[in-house]
PDB file of N, CA and C in Angstrom:
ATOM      1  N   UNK A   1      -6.521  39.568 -16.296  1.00  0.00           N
ATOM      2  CA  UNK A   1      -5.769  38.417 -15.848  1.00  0.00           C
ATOM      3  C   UNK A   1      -6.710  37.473 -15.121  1.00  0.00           C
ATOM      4  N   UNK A   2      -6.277  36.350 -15.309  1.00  0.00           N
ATOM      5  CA  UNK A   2      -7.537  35.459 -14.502  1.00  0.00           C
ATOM      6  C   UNK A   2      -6.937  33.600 -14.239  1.00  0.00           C
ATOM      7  N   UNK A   3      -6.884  32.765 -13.539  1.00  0.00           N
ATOM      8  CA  UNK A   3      -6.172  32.004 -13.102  1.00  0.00           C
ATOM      9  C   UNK A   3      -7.151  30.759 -12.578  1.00  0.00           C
ATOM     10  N   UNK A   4      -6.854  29.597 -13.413  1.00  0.00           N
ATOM     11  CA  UNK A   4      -8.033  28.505 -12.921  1.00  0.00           C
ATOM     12  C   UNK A   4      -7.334  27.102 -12.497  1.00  0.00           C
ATOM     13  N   UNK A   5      -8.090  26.548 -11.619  1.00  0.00           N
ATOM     14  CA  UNK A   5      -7.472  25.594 -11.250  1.00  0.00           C
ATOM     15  C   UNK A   5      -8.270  24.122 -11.519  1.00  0.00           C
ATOM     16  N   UNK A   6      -7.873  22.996 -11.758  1.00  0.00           N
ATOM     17  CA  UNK A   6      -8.754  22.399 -12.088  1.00  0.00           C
ATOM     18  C   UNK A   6      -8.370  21.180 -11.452  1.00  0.00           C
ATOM     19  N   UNK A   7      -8.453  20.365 -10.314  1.00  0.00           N
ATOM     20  CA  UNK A   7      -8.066  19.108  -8.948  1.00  0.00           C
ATOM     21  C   UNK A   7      -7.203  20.310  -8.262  1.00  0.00           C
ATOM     22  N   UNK A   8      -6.824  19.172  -7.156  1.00  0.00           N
ATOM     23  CA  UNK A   8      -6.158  19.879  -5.852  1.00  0.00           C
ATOM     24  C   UNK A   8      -4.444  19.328  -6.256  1.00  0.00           C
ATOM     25  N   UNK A   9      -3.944  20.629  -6.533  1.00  0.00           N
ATOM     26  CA  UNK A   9      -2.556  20.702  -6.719  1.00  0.00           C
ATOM     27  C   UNK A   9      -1.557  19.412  -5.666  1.00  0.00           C
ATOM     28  N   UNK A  10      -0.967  18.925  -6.410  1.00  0.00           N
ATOM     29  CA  UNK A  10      -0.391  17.858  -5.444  1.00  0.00           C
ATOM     30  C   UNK A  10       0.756  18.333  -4.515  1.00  0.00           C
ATOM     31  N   UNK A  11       0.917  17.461  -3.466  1.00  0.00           N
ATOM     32  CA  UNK A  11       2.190  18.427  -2.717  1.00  0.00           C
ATOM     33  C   UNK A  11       3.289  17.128  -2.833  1.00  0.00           C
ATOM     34  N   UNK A  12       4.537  17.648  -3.068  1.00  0.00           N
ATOM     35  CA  UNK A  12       5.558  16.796  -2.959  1.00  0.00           C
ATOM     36  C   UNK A  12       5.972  16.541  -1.978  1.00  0.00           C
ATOM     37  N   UNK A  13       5.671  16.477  -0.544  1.00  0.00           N
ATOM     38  CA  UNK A  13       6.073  16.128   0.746  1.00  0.00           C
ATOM     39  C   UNK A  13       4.609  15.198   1.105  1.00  0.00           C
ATOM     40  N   UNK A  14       3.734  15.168   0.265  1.00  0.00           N
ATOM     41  CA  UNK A  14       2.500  13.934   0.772  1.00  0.00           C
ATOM     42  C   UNK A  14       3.360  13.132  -0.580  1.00  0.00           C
ATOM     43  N   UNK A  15       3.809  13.016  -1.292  1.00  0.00           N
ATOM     44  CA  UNK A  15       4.150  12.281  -2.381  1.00  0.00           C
ATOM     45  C   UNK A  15       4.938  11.389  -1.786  1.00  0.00           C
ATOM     46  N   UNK A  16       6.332  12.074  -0.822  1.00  0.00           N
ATOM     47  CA  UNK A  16       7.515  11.717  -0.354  1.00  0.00           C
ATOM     48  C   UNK A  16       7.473  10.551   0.629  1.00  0.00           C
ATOM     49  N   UNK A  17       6.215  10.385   1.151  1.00  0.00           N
ATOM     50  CA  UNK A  17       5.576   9.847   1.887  1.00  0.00           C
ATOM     51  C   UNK A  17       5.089   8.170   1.634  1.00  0.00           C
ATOM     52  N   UNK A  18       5.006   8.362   0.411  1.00  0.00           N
ATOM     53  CA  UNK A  18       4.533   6.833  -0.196  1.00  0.00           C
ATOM     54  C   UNK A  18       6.162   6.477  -0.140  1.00  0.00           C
ATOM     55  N   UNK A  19       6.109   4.874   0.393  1.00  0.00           N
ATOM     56  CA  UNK A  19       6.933   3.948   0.179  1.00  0.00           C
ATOM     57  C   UNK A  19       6.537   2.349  -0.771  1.00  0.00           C
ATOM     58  N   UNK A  20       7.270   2.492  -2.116  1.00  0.00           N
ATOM     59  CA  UNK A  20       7.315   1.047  -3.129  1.00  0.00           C
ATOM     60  C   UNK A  20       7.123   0.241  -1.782  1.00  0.00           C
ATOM     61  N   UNK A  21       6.762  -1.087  -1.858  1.00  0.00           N
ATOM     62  CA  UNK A  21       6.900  -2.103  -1.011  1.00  0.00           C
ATOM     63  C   UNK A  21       6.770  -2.142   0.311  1.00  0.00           C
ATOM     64  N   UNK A  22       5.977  -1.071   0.725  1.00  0.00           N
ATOM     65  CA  UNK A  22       4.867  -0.926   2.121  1.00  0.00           C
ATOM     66  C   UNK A  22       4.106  -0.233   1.844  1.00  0.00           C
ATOM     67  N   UNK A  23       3.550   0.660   0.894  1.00  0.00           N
ATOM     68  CA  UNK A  23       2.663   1.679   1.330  1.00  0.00           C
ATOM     69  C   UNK A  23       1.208   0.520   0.286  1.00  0.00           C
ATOM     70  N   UNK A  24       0.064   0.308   1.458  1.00  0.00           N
ATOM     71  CA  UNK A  24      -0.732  -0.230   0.655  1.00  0.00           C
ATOM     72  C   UNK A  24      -1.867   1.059   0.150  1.00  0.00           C
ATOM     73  N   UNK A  25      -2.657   0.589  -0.935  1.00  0.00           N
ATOM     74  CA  UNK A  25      -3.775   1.501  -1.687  1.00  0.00           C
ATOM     75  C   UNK A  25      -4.125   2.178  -0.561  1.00  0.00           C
ATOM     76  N   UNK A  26      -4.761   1.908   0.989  1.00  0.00           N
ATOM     77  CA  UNK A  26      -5.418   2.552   1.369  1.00  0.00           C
ATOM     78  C   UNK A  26      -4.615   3.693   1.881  1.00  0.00           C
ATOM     79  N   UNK A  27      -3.620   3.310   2.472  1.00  0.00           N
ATOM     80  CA  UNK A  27      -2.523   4.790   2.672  1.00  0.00           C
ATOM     81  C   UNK A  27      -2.631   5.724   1.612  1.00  0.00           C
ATOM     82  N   UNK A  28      -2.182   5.368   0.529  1.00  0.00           N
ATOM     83  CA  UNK A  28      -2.169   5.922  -1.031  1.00  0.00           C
ATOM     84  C   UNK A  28      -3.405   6.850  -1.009  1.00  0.00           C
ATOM     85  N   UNK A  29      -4.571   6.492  -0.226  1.00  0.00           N
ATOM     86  CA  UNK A  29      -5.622   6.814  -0.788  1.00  0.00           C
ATOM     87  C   UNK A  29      -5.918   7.845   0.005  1.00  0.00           C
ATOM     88  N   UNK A  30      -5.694   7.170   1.575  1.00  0.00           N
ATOM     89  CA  UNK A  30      -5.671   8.421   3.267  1.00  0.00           C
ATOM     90  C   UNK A  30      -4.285   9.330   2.740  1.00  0.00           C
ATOM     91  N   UNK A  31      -3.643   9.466   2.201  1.00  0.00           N
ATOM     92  CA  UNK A  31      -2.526  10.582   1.597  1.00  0.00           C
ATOM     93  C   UNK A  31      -2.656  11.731   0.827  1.00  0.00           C
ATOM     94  N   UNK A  32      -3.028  10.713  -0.584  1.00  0.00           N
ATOM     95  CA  UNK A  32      -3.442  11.814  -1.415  1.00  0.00           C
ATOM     96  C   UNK A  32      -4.719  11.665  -2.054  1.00  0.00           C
ATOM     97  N   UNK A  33      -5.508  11.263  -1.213  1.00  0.00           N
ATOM     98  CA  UNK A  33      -7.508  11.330  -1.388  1.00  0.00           C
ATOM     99  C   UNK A  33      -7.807  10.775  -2.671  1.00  0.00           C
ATOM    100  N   UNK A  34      -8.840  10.352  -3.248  1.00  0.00           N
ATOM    101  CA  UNK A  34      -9.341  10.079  -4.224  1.00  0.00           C
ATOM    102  C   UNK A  34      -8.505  10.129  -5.682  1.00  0.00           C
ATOM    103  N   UNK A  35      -8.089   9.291  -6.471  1.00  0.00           N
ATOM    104  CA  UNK A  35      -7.568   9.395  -7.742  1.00  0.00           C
ATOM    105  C   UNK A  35      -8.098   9.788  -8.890  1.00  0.00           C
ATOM    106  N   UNK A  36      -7.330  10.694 -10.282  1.00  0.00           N
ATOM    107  CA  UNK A  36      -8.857  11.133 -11.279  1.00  0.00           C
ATOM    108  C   UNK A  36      -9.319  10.371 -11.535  1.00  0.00           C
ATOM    109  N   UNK A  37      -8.282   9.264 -12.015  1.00  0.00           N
ATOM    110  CA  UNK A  37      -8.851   8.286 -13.135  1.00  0.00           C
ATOM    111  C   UNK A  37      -7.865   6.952 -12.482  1.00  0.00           C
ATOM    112  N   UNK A  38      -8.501   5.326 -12.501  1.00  0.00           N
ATOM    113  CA  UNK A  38      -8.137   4.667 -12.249  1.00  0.00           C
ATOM    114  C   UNK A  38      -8.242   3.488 -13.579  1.00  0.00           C
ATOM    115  N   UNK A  39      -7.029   2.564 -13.739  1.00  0.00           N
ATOM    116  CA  UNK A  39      -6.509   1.732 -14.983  1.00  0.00           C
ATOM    117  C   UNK A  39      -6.299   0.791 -13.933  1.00  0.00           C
ATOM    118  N   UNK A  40      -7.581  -0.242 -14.810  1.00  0.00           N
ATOM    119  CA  UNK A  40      -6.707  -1.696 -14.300  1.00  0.00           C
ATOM    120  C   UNK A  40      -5.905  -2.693 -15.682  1.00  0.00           C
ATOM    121  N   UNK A  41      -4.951  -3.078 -14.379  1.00  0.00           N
ATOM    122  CA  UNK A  41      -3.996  -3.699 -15.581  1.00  0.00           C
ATOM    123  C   UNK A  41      -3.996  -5.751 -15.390  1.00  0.00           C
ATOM    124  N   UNK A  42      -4.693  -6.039 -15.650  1.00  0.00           N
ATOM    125  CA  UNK A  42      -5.012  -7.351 -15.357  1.00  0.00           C
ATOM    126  C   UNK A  42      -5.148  -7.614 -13.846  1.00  0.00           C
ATOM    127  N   UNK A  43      -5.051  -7.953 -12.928  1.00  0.00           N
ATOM    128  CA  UNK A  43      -5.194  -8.113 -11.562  1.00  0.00           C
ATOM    129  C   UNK A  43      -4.169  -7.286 -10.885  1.00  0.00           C
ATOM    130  N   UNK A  44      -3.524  -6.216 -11.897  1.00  0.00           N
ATOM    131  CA  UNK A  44      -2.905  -4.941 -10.836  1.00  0.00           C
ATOM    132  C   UNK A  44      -4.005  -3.746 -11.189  1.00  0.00           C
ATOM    133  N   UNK A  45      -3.161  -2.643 -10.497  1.00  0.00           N
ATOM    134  CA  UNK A  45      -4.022  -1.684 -11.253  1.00  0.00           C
ATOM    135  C   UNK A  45      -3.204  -0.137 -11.308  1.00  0.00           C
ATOM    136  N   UNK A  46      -3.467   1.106 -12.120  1.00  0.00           N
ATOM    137  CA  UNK A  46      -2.681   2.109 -11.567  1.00  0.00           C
ATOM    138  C   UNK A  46      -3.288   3.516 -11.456  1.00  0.00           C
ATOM    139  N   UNK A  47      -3.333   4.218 -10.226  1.00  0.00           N
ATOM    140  CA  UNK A  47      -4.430   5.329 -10.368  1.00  0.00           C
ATOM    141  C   UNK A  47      -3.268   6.526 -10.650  1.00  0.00           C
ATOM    142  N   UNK A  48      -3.783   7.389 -11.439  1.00  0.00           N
ATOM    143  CA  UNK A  48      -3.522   9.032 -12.099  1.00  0.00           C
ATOM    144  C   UNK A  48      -3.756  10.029 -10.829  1.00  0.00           C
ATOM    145  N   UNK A  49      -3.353  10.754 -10.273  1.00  0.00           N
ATOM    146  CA  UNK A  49      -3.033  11.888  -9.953  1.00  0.00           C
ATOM    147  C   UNK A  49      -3.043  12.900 -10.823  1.00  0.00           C
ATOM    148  N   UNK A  50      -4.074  13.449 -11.211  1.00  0.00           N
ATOM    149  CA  UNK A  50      -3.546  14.990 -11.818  1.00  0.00           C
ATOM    150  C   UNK A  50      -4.786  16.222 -11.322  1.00  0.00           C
ATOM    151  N   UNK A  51      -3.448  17.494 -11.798  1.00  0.00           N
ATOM    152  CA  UNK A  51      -4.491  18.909 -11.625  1.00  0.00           C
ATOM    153  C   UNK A  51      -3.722  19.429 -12.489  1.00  0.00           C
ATOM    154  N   UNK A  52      -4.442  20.156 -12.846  1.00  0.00           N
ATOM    155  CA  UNK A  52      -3.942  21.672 -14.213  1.00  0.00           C
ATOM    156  C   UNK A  52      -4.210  23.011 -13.586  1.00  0.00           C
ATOM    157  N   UNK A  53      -3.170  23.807 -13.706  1.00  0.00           N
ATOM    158  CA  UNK A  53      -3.626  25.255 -13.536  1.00  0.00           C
ATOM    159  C   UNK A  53      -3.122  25.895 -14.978  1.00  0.00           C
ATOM    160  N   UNK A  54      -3.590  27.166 -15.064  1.00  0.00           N
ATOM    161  CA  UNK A  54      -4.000  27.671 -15.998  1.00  0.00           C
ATOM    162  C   UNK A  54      -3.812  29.688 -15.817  1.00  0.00           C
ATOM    163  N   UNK A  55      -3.206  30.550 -16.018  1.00  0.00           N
ATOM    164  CA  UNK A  55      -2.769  31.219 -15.564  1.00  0.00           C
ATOM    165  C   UNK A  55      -3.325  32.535 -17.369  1.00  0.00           C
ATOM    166  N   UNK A  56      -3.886  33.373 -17.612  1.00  0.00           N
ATOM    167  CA  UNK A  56      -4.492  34.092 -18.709  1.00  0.00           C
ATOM    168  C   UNK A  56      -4.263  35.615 -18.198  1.00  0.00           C
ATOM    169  N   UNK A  57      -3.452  35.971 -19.496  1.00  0.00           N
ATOM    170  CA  UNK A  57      -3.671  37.963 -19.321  1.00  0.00           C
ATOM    171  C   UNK A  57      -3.668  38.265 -20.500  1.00  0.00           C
ATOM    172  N   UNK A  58      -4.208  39.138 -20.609  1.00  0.00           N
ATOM    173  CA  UNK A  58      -5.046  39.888 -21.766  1.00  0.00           C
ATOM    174  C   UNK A  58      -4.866  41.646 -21.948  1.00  0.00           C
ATOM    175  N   UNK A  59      -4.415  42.320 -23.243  1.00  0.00           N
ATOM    176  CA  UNK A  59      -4.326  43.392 -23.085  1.00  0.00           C
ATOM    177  C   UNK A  59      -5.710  43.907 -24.072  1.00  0.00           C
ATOM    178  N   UNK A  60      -6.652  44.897 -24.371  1.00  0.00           N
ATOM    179  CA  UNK A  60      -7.162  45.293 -25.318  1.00  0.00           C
ATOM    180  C   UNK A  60      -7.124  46.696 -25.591  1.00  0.00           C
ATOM    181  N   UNK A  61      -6.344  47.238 -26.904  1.00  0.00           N
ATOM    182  CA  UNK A  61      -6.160  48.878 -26.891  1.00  0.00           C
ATOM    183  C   UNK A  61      -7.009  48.786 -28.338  1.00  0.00           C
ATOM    184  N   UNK A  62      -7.866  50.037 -28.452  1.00  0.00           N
ATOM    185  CA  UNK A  62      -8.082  50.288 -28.961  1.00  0.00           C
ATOM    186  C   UNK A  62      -8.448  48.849 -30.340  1.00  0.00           C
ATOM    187  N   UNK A  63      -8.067  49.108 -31.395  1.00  0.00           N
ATOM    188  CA  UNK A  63      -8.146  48.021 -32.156  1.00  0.00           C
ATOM    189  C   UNK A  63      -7.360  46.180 -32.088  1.00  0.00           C
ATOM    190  N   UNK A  64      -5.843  46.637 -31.297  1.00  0.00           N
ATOM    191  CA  UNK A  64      -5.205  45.841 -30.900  1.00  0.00           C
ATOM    192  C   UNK A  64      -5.109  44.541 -30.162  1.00  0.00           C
ATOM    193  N   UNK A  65      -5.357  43.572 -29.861  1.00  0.00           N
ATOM    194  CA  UNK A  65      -5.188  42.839 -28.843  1.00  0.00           C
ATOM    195  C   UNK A  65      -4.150  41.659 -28.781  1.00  0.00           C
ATOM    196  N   UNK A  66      -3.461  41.638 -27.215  1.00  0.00           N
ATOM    197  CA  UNK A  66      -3.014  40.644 -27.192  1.00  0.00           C
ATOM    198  C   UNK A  66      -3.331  39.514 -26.248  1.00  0.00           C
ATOM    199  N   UNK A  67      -2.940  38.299 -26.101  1.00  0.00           N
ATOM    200  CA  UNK A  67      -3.294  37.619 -25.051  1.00  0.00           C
ATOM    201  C   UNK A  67      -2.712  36.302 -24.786  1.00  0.00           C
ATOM    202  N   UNK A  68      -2.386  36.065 -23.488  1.00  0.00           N
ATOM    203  CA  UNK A  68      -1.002  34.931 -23.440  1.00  0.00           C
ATOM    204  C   UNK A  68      -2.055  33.829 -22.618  1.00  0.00           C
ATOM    205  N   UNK A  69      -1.721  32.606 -22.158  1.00  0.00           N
ATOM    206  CA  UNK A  69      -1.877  31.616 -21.306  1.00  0.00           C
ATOM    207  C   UNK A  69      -0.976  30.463 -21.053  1.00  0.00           C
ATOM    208  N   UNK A  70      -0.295  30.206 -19.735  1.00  0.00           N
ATOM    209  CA  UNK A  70       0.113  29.269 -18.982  1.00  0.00           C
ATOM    210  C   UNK A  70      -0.401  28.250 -18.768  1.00  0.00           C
ATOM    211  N   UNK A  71      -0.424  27.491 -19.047  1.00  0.00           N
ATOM    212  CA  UNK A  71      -1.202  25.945 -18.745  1.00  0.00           C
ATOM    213  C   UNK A  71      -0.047  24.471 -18.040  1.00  0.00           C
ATOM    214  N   UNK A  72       0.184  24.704 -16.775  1.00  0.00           N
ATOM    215  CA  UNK A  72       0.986  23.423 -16.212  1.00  0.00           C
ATOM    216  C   UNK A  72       0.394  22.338 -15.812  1.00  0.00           C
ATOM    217  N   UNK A  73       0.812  21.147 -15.380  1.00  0.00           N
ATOM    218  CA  UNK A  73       0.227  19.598 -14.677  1.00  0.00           C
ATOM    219  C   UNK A  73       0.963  19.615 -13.697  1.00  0.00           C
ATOM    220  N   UNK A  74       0.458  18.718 -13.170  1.00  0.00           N
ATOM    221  CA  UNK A  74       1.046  18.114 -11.554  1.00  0.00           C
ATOM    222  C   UNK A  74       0.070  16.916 -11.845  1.00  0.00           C
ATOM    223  N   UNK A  75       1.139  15.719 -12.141  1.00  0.00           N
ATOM    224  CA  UNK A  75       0.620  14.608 -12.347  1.00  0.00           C
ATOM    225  C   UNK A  75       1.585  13.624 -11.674  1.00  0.00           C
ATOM    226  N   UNK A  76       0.422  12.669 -10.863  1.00  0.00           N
ATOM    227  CA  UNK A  76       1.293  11.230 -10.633  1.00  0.00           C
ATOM    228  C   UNK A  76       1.008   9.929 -10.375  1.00  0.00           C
ATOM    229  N   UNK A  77       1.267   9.000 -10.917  1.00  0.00           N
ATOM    230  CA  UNK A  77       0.893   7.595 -11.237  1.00  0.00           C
ATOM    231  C   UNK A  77       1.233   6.686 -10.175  1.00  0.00           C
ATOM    232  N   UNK A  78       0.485   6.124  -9.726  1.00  0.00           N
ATOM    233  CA  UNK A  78       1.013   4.821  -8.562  1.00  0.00           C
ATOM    234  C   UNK A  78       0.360   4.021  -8.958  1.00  0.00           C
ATOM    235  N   UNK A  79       1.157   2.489  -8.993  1.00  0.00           N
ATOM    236  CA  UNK A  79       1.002   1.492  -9.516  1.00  0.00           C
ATOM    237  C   UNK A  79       1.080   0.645  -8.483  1.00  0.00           C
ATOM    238  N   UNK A  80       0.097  -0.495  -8.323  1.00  0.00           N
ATOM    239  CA  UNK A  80      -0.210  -1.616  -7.054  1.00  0.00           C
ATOM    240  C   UNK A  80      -0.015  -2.941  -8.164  1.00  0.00           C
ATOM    241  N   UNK A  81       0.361  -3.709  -7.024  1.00  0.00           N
ATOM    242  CA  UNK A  81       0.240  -5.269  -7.428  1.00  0.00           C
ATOM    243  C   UNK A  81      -1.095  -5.876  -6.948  1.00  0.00           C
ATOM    244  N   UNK A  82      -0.912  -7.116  -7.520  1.00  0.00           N
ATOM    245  CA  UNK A  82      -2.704  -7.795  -7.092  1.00  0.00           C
ATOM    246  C   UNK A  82      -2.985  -7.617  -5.568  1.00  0.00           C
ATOM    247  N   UNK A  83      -1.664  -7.248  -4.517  1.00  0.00           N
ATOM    248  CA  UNK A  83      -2.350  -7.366  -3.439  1.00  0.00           C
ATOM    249  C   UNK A  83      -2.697  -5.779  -2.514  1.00  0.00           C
ATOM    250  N   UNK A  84      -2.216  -5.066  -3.627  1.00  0.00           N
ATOM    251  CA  UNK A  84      -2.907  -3.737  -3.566  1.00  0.00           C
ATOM    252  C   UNK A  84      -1.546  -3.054  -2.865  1.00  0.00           C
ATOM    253  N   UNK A  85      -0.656  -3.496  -2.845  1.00  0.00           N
ATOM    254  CA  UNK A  85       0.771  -3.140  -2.725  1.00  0.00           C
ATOM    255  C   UNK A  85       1.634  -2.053  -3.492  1.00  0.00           C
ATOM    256  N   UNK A  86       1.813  -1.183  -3.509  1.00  0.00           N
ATOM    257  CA  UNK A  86       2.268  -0.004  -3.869  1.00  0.00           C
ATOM    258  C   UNK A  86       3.662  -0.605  -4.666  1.00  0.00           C
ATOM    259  N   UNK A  87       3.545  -0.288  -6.058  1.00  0.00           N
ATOM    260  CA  UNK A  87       5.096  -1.431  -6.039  1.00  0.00           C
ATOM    261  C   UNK A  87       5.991  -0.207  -7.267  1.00  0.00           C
ATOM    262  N   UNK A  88       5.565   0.942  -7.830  1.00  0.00           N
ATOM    263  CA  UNK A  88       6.175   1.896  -8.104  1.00  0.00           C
ATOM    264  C   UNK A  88       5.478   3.089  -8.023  1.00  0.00           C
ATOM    265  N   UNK A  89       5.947   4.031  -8.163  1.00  0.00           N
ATOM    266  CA  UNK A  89       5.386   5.953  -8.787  1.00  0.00           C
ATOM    267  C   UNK A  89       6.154   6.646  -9.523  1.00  0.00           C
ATOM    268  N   UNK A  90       5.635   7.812  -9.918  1.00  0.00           N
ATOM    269  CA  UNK A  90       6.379   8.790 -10.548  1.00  0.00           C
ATOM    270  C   UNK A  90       5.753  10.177 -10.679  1.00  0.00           C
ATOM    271  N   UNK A  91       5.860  11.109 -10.609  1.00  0.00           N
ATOM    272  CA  UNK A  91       5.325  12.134 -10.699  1.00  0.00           C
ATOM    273  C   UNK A  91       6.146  13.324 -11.067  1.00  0.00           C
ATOM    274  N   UNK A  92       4.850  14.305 -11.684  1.00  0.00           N
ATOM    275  CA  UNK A  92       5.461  15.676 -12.085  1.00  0.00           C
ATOM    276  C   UNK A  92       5.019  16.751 -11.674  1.00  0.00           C
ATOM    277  N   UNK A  93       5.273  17.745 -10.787  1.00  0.00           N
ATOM    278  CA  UNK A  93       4.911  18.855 -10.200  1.00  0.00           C
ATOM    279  C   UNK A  93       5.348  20.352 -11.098  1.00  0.00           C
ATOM    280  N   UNK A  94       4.300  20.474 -11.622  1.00  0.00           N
ATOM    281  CA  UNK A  94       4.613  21.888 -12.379  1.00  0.00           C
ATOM    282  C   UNK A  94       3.482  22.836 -12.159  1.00  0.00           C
ATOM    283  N   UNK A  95       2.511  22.966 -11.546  1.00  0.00           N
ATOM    284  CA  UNK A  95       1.520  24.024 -11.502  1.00  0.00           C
ATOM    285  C   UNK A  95       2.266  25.096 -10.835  1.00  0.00           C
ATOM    286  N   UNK A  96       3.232  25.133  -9.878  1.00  0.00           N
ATOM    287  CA  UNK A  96       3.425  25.929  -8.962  1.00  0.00           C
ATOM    288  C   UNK A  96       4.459  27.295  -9.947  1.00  0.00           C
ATOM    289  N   UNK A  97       4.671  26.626 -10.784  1.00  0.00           N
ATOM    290  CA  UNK A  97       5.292  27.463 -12.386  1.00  0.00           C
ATOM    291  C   UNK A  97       4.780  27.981 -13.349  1.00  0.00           C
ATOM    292  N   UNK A  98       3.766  28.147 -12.665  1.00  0.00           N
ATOM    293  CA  UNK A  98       2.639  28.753 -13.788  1.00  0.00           C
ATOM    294  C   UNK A  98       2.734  30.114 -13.798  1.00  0.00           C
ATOM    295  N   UNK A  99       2.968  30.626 -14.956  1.00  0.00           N
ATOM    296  CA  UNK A  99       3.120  32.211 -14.628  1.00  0.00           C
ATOM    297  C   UNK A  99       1.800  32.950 -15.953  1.00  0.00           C
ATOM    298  N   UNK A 100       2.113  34.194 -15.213  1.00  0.00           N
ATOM    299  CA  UNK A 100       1.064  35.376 -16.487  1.00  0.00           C
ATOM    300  C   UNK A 100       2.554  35.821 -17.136  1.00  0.00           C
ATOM    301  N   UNK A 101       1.452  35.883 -18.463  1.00  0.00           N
ATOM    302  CA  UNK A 101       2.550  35.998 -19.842  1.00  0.00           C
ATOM    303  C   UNK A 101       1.690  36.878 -20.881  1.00  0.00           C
ATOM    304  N   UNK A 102       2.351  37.515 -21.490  1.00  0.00           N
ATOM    305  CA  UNK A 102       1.392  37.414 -22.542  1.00  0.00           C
ATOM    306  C   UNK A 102       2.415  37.458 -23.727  1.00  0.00           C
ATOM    307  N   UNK A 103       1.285  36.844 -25.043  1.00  0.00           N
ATOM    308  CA  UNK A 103       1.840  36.733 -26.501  1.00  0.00           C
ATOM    309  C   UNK A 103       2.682  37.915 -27.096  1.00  0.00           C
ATOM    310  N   UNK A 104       3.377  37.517 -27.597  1.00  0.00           N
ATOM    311  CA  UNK A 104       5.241  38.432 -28.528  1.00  0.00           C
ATOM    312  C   UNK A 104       4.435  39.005 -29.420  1.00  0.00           C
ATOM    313  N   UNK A 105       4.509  40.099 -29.959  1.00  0.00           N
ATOM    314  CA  UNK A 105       3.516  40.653 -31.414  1.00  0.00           C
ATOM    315  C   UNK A 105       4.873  41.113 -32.129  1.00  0.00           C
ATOM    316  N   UNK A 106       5.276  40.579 -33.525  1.00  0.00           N
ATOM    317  CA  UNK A 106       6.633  40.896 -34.135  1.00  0.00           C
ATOM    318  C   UNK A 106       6.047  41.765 -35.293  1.00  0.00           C
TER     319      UNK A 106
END
């Protein structure tokens, strides 16, 4: 079994925190730190939030093998106006659902 993480899992109570129509970029930024990836959209712009976890178990008998993997996101988008104004979000929190599994053999 073995379990990887890949960014810092987001928390939905620093999320809860951003307000549309006060929270400017730099809050956004003193909140939830550095963005992966940032899109500008003509003189707005919108930065990505994401992490993946990844969750693997593995059986090996003899000739047999099986082997499952979990793979969730925790992703979330905030979108600024030209004056760096927080003006929507959205996000999805699923890493914390990541489970060990392994593959059905019929």
């Amino acid at each position: 079994m073995g379990e990887m993480t890949i960014g810092q899992p987001l928390n939905a109570d620093a999320i809860a925190k951003l307000q549309p129509n006060h929270s400017s970029a730099q809050q956004v930024a003193d909140i939830l730190g550095a963005p992966t990836q940032v899109v500008e959209l003509g003189n707005k712009s919108a930065w990505l939030y994401e992490a993946q976890k990844a969750r693997q178990a593995g059986i090996l008998l003899f000739v047999f093998g099986t082997f499952g993997q979990d793979k969730q996101f925790d992703r979330c988008w905030v979108f600024f106006d030209e004056n760096g104004l927080l003006t929507h979000l959205a996000s999805s929190l699923e890493t914390d659902a990541t489970q060990y599994h392994l593959s059905s053999v019929d």
